[in-house]
C-alpha atoms as a PDB file:
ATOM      1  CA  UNK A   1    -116.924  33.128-175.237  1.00  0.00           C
ATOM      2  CA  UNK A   2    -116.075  34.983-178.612  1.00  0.00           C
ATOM      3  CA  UNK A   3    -112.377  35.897-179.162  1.00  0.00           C
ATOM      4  CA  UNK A   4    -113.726  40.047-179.229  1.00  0.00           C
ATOM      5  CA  UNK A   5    -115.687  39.295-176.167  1.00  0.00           C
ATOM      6  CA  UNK A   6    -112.616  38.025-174.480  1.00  0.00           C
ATOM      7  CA  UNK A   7    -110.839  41.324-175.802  1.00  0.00           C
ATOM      8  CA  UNK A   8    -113.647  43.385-174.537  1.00  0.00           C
ATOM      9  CA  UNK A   9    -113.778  41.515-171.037  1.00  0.00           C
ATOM     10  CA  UNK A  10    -109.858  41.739-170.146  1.00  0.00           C
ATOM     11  CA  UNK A  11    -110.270  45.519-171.247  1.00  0.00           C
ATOM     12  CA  UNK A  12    -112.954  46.148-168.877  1.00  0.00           C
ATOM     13  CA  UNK A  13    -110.639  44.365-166.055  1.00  0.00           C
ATOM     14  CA  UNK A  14    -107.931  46.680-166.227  1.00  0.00           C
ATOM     15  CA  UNK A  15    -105.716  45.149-169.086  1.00  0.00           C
ATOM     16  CA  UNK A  16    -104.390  47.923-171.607  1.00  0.00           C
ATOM     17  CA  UNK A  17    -104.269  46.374-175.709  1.00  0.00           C
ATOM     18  CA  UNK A  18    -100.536  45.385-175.069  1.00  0.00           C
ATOM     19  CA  UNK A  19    -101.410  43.547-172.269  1.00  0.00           C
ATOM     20  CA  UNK A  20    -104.334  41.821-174.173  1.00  0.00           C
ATOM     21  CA  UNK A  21    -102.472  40.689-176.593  1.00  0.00           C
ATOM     22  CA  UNK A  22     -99.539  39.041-174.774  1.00  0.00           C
ATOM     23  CA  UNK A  23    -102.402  37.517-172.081  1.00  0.00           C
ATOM     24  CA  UNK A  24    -104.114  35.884-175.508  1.00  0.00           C
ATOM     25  CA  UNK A  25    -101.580  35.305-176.946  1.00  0.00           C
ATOM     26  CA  UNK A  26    -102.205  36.737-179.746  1.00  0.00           C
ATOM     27  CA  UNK A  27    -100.684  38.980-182.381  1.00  0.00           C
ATOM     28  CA  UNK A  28    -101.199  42.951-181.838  1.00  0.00           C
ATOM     29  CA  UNK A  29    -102.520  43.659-184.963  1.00  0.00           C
ATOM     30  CA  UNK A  30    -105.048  41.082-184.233  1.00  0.00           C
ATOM     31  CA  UNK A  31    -106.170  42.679-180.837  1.00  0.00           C
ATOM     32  CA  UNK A  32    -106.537  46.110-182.408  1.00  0.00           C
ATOM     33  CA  UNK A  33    -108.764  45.015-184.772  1.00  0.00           C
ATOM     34  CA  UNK A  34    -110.651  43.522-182.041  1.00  0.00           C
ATOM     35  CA  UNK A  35    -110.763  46.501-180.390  1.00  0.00           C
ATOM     36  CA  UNK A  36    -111.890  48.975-183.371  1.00  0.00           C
ATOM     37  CA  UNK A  37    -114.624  46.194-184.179  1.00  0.00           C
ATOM     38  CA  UNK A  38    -115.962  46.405-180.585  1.00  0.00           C
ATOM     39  CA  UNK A  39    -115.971  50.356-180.844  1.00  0.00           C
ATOM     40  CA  UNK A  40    -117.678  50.269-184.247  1.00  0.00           C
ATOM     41  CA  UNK A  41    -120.283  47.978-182.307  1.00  0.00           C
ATOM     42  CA  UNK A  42    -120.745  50.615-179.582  1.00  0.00           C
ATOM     43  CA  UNK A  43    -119.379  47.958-176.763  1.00  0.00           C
ATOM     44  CA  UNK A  44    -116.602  50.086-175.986  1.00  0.00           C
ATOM     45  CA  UNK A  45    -115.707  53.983-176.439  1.00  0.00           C
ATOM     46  CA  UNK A  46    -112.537  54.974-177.792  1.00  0.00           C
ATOM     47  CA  UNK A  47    -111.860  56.797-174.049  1.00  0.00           C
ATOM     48  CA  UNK A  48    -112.186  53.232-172.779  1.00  0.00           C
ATOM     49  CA  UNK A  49    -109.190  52.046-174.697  1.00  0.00           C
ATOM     50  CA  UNK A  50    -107.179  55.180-174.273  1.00  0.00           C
ATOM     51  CA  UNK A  51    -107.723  55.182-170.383  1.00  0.00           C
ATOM     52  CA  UNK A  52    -106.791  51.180-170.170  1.00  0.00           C
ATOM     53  CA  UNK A  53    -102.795  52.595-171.547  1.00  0.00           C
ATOM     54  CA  UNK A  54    -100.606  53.074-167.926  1.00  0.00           C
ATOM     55  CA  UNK A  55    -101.312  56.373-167.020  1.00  0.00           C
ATOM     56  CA  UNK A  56     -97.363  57.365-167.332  1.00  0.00           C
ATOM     57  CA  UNK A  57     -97.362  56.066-170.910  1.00  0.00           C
ATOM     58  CA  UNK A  58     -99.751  58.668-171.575  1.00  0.00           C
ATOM     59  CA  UNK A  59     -99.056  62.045-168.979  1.00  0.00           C
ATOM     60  CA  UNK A  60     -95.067  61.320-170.801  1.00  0.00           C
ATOM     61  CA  UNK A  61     -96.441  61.794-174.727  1.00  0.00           C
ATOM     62  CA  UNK A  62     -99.091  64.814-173.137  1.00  0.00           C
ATOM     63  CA  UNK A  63     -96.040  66.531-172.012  1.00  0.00           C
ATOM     64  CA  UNK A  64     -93.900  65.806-175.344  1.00  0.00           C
ATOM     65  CA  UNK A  65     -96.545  65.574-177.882  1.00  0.00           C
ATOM     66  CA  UNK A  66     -97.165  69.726-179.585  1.00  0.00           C
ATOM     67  CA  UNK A  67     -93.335  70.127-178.392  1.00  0.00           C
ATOM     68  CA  UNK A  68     -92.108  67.017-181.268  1.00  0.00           C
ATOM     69  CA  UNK A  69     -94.879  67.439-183.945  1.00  0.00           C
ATOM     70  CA  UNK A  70     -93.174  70.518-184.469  1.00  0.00           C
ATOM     71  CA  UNK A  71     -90.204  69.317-184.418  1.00  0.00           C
ATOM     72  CA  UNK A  72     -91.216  66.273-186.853  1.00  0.00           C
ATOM     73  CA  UNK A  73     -93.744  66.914-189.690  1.00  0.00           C
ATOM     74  CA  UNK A  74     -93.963  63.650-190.863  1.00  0.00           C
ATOM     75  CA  UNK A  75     -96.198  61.034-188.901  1.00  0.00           C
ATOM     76  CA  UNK A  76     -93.701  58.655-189.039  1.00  0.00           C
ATOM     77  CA  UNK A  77     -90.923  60.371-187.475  1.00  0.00           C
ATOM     78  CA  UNK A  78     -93.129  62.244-184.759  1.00  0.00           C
ATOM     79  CA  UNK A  79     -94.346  58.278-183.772  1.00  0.00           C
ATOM     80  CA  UNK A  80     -90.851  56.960-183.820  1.00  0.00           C
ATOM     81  CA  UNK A  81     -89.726  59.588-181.917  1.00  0.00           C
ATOM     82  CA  UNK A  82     -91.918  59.345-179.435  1.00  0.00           C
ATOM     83  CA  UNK A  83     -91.918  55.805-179.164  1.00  0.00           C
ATOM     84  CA  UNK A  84     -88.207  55.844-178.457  1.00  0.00           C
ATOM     85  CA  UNK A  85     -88.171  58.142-175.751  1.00  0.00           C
ATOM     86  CA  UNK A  86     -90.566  56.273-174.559  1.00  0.00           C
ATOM     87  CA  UNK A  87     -89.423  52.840-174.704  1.00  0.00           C
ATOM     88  CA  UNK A  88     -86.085  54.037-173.021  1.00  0.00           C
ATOM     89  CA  UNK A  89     -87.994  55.567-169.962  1.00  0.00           C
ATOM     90  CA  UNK A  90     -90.141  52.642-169.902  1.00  0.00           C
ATOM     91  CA  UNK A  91     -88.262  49.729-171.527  1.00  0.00           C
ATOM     92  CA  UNK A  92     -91.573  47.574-170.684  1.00  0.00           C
ATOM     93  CA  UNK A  93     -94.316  49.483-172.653  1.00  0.00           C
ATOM     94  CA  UNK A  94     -95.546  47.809-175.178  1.00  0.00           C
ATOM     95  CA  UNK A  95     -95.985  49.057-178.757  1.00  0.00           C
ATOM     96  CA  UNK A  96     -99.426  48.611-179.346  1.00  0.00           C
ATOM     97  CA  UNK A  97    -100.020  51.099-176.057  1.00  0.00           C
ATOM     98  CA  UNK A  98     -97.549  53.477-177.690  1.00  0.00           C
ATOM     99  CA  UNK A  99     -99.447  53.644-180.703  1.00  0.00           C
ATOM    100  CA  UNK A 100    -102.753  54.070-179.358  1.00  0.00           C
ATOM    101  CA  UNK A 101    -102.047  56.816-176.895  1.00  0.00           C
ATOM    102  CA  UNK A 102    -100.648  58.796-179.344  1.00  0.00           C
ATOM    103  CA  UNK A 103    -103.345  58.215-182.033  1.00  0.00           C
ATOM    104  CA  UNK A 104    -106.269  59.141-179.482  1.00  0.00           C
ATOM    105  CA  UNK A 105    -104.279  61.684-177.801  1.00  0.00           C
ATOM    106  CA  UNK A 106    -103.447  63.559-181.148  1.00  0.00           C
ATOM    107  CA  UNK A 107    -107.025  63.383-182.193  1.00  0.00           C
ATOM    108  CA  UNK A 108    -108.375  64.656-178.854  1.00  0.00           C
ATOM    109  CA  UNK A 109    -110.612  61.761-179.487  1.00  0.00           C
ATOM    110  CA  UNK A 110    -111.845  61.245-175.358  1.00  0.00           C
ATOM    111  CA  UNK A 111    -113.259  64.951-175.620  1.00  0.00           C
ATOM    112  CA  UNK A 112    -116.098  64.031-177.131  1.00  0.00           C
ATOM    113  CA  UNK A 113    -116.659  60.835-174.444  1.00  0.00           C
ATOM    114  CA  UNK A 114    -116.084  63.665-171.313  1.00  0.00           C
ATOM    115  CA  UNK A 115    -118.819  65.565-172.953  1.00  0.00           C
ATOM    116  CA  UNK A 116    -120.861  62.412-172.941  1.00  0.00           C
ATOM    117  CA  UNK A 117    -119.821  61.408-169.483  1.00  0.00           C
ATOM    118  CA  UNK A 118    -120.700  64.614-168.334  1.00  0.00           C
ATOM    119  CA  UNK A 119    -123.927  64.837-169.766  1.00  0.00           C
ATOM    120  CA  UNK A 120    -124.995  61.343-168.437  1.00  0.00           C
ATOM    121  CA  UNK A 121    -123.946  62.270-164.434  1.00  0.00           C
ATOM    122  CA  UNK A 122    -125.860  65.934-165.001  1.00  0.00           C
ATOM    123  CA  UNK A 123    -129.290  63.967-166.423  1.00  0.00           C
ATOM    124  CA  UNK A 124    -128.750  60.905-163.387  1.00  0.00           C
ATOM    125  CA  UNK A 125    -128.202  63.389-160.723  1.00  0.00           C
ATOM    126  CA  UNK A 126    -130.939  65.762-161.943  1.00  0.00           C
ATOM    127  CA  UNK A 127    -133.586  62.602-162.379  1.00  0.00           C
ATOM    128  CA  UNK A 128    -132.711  60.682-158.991  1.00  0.00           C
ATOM    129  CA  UNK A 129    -133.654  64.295-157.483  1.00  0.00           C
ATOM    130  CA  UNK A 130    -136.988  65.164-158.728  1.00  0.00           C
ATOM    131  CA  UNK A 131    -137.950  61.877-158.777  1.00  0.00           C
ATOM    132  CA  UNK A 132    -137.231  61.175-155.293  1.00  0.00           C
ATOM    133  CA  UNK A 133    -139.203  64.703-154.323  1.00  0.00           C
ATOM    134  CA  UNK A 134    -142.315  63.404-156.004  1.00  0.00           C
ATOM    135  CA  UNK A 135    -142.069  60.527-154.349  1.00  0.00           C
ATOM    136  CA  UNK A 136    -141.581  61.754-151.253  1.00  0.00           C
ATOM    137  CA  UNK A 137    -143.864  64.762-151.522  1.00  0.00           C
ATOM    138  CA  UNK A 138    -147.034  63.453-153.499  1.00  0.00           C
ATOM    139  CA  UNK A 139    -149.536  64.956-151.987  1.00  0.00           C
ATOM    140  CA  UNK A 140    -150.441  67.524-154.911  1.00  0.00           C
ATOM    141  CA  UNK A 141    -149.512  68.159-158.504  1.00  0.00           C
ATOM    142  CA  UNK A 142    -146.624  70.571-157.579  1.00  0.00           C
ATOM    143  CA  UNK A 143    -145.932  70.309-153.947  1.00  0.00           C
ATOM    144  CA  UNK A 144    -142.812  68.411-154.350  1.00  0.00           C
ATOM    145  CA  UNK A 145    -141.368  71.762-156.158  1.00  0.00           C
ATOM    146  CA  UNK A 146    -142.594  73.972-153.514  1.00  0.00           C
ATOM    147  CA  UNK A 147    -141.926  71.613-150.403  1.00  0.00           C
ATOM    148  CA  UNK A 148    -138.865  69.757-151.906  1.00  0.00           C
ATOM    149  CA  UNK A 149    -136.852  73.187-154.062  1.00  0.00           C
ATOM    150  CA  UNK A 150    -135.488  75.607-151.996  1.00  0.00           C
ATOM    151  CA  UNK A 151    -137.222  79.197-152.160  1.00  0.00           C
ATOM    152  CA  UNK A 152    -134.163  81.095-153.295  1.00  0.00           C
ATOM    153  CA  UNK A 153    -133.615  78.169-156.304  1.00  0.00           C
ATOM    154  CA  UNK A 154    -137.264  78.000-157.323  1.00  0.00           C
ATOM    155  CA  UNK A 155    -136.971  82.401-157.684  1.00  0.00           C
ATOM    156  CA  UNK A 156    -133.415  81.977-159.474  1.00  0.00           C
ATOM    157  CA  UNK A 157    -135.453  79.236-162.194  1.00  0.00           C
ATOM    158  CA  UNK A 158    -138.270  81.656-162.499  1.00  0.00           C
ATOM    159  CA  UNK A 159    -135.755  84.281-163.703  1.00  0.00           C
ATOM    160  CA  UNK A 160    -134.050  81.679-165.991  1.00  0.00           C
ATOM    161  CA  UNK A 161    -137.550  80.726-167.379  1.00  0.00           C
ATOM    162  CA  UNK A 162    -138.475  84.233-168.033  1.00  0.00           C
ATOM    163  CA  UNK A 163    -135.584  85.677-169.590  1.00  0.00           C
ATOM    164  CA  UNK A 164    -135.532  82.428-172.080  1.00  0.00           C
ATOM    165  CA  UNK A 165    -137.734  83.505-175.042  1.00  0.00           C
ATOM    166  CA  UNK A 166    -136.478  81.219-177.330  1.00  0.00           C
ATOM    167  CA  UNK A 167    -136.726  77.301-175.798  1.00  0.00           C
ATOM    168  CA  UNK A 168    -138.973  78.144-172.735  1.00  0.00           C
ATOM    169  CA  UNK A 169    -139.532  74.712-170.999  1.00  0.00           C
ATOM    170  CA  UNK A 170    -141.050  73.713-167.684  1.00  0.00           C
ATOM    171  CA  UNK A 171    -139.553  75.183-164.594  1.00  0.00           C
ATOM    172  CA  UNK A 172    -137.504  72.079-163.798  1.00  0.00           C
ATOM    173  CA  UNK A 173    -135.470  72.059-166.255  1.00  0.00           C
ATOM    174  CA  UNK A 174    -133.887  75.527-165.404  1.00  0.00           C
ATOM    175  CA  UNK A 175    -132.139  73.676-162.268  1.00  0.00           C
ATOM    176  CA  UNK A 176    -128.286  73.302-162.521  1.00  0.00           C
ATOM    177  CA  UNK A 177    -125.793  71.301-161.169  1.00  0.00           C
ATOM    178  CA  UNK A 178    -125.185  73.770-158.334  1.00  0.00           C
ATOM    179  CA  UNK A 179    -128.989  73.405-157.667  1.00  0.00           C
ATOM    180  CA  UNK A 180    -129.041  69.734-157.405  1.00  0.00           C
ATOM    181  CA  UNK A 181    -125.544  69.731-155.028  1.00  0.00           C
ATOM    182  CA  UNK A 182    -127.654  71.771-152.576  1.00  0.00           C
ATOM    183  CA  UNK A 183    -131.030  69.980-152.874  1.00  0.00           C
ATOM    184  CA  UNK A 184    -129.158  67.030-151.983  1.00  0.00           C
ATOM    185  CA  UNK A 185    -127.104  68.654-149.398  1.00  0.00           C
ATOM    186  CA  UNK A 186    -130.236  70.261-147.491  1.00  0.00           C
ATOM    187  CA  UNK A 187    -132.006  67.046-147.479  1.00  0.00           C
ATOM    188  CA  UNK A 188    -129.709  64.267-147.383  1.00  0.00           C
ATOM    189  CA  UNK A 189    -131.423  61.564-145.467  1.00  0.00           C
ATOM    190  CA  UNK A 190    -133.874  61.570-148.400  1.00  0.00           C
ATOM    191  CA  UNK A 191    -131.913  61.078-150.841  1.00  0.00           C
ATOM    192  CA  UNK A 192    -128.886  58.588-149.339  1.00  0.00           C
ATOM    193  CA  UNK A 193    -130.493  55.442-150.006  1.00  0.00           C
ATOM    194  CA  UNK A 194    -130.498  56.039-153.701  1.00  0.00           C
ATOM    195  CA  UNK A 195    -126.489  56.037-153.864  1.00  0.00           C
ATOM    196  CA  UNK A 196    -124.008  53.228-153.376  1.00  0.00           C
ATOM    197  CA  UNK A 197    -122.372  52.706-150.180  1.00  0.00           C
ATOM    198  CA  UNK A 198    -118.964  55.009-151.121  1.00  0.00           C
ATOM    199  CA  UNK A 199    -121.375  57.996-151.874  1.00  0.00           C
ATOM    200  CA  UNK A 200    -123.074  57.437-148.495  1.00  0.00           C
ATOM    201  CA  UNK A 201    -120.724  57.032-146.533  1.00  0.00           C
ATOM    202  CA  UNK A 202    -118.554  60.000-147.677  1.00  0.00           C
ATOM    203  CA  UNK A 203    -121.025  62.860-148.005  1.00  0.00           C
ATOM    204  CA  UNK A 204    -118.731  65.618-147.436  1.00  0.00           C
ATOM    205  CA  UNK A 205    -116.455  63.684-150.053  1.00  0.00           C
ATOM    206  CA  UNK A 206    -119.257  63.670-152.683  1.00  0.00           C
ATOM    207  CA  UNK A 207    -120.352  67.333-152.280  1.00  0.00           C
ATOM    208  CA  UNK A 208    -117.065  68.390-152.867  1.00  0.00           C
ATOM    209  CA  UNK A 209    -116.591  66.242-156.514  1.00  0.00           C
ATOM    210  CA  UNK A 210    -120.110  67.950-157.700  1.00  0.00           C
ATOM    211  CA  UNK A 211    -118.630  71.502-157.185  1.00  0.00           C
ATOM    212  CA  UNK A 212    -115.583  69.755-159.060  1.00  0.00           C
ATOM    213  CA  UNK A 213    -118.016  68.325-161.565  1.00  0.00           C
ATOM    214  CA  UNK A 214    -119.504  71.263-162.081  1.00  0.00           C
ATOM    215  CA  UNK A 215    -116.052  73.159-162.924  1.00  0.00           C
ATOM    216  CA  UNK A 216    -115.278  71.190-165.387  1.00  0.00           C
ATOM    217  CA  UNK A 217    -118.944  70.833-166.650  1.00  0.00           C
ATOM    218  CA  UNK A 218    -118.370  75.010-167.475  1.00  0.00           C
ATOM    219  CA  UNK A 219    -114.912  74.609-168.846  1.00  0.00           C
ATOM    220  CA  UNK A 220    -115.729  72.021-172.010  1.00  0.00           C
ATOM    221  CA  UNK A 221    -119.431  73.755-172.605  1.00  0.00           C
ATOM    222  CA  UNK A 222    -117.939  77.329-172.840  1.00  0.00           C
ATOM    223  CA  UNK A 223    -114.280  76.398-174.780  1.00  0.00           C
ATOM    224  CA  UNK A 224    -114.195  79.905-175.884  1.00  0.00           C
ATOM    225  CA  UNK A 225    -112.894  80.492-172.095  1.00  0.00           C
ATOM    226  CA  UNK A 226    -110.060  78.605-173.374  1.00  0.00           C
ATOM    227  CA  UNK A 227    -109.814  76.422-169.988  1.00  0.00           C
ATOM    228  CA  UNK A 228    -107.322  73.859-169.604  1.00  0.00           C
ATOM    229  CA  UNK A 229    -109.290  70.513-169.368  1.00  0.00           C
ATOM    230  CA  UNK A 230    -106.190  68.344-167.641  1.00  0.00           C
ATOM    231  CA  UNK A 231    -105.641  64.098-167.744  1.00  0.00           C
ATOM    232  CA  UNK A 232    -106.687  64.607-164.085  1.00  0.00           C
ATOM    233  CA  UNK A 233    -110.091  66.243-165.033  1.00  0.00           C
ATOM    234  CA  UNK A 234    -110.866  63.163-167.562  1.00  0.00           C
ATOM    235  CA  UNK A 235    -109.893  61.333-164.814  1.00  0.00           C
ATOM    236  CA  UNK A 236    -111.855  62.581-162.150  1.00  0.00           C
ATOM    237  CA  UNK A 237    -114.846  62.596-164.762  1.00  0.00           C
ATOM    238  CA  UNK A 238    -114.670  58.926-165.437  1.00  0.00           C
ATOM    239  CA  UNK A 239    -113.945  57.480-161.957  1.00  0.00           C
ATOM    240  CA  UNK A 240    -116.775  59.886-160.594  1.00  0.00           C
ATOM    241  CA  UNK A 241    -119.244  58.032-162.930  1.00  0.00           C
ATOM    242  CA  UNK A 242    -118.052  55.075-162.314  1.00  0.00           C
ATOM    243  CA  UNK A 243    -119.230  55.505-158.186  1.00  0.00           C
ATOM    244  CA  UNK A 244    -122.193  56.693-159.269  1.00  0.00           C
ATOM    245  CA  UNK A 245    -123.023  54.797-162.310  1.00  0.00           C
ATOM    246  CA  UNK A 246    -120.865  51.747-161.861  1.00  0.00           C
ATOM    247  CA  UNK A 247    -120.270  50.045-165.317  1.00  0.00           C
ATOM    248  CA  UNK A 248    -121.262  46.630-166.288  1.00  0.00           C
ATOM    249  CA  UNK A 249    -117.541  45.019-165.869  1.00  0.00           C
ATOM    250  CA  UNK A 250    -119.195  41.219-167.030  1.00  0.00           C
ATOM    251  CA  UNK A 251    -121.437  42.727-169.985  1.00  0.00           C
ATOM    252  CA  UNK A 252    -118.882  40.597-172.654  1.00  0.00           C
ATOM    253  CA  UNK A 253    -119.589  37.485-170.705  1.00  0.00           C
ATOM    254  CA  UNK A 254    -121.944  35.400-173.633  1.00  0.00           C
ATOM    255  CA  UNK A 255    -125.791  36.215-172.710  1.00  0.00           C
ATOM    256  CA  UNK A 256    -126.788  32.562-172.053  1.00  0.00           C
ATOM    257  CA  UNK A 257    -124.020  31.828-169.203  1.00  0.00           C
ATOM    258  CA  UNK A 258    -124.870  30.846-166.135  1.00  0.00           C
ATOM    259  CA  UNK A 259    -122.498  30.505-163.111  1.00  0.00           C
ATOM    260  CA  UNK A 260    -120.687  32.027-160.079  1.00  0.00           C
ATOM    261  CA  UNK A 261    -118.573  35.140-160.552  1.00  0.00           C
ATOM    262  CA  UNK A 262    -115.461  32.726-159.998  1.00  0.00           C
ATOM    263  CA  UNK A 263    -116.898  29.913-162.421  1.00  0.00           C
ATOM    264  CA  UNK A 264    -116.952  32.736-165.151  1.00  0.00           C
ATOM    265  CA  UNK A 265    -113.470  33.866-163.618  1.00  0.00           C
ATOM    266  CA  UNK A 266    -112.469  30.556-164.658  1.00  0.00           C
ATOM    267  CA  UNK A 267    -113.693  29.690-167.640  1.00  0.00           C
ATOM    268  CA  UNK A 268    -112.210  32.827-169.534  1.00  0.00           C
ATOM    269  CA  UNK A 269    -108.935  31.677-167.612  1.00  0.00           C
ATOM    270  CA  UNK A 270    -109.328  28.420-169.318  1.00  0.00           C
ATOM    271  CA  UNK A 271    -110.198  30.016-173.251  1.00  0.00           C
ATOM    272  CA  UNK A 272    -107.019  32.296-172.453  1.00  0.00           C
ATOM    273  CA  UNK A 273    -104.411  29.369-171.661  1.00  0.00           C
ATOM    274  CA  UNK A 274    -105.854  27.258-174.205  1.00  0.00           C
ATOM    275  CA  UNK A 275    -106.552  29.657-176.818  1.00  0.00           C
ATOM    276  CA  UNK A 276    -106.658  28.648-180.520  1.00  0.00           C
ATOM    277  CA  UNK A 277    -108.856  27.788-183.149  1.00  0.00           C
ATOM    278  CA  UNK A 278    -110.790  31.604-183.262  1.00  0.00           C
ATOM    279  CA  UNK A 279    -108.067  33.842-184.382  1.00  0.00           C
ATOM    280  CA  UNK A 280    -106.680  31.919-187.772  1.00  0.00           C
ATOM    281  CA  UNK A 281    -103.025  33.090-188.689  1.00  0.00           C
ATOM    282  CA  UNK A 282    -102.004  34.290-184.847  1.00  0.00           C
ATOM    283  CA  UNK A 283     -98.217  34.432-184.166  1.00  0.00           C
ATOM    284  CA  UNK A 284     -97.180  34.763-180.452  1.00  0.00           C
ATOM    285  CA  UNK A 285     -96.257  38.175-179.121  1.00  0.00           C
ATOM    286  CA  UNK A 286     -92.725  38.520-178.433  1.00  0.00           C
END
């Protein structure tokens, strides 16, 4: 396995860049340029990173962050004054989490990944629907709209589609988030087998995080409501796709291995203890 693939791999398991670095032993300039290579490559998303930093490290410069870059101007002193405070709440964070919390934080970088996040549930929820109605009701051309949609939904899209001179589309695509909750709610049994087992066994659970979806869904497409999108909203949004759209936690293991979950376990073990010749000029992190 590659030294970024490593990287990417411990990142996907839960290790934050600080943490990467001290498990590789390797310098943490080296594992952010890792890092910013695999983002450049599209393997990871800058939200990715930012989410992997302890959740305190980050909630602590939310809550301190407009309050000091009043206070200090200059980059330098804002980071160093953040860093200390906190490195004496938290005399085990490590710098290279410090730094990029605050860098993605100030840039508001992970709004543009909820966006994307939020678009991907809204176009998986609304194709496992109306596919699984014209599956189910085949029949004719249109009957899984009229036998599958409920009447007062199907009159509420024929509004939509009339009063929408601009991009009119096909009737589908009028149905919202709202729509799809109580498609799926009406009709349930027809629709559970195409979740994982937390979704079906927690129905009542699941409705509840699609009216929650859909809140936030409104606040970051209308931000002249100026809403408050929280750390527990970008939360919610990425653990919410993760049930339904679990991610591919292996995808940095090299295309061509073969071998048991533990084997590959293993083997990275191995490259990590005995780790060398691919990073030239690595000093230990102390």
């Amino acid at each position: 396995m590659s030294a970024r693939n490593q990287v990417g791999w411990l990142l996907k398991q839960g290790y934050s860049p600080g943490e990467i670095a001290i498990k590789r032993k390797v310098s943490e300039d080296i594992t952010r340029r890792s890092l910013f290579q695999l983002v450049g490559e599209g393997r990871l998303r800058r939200s990715d990173i930012y989410y992997s930093i302890p959740k305190e490290i980050r909630n602590l410069i939310a809550s301190l962050f407009d309050e000091r870059s009043k206070r200090h101007l200059d980059n330098k002193k804002l980071y160093r004054s953040l860093t200390q405070t906190i490195r004496r709440k938290y005399n085990s964070a490590k710098k290279l989490d410090i730094e990029l919390a605050i860098v993605y934080w100030r840039s508001r970088i992970v709004m543009g990944d909820l966006y994307e996040d939020i678009r991907e549930l809204e176009l998986f929820l609304n194709k496992i629907v109306r596919n699984t109605l014209k599956e189910i009701y085949e029949d004719t051309e249109d009957a899984w709209w009229f036998k599958g949609v409920p009447e007062d939904i199907r009159k509420e899209c024929a509004i939509r589609r009339e009063g929408d001179n601009i991009n009119r589309t096909g009737i589908w695509n009028y149905v919202d988030l709202i729509h799809l909750r109580k498609i799926l709610d009406k009709q349930w049994e027809m629709f559970i087998s195409k979740f994982g087992k937390e979704v079906r066994d927690k129905k009542k659970l699941f409705m509840s995080n699609l009216v929650k979806l859909n809140s936030i869904r409104n606040s970051v497409m209308h931000p002249s409501r100026n809403d408050i999108i929280s750390e527990e909203d970008f939360e919610f949004i990425r653990n919410f796709k993760e049930t339904l759209m679990p991610s591919k936690k292996n995808e940095f293991y090299e295309p061509n291995y073969i071998g048991t979950e533990a084997e590959r376990f293993n083997e990275i073990q191995s490259l990590l203890d005995n780790n060398s010749s691919e990073d030239e000029g690595l000093h230990l992190v102390t």
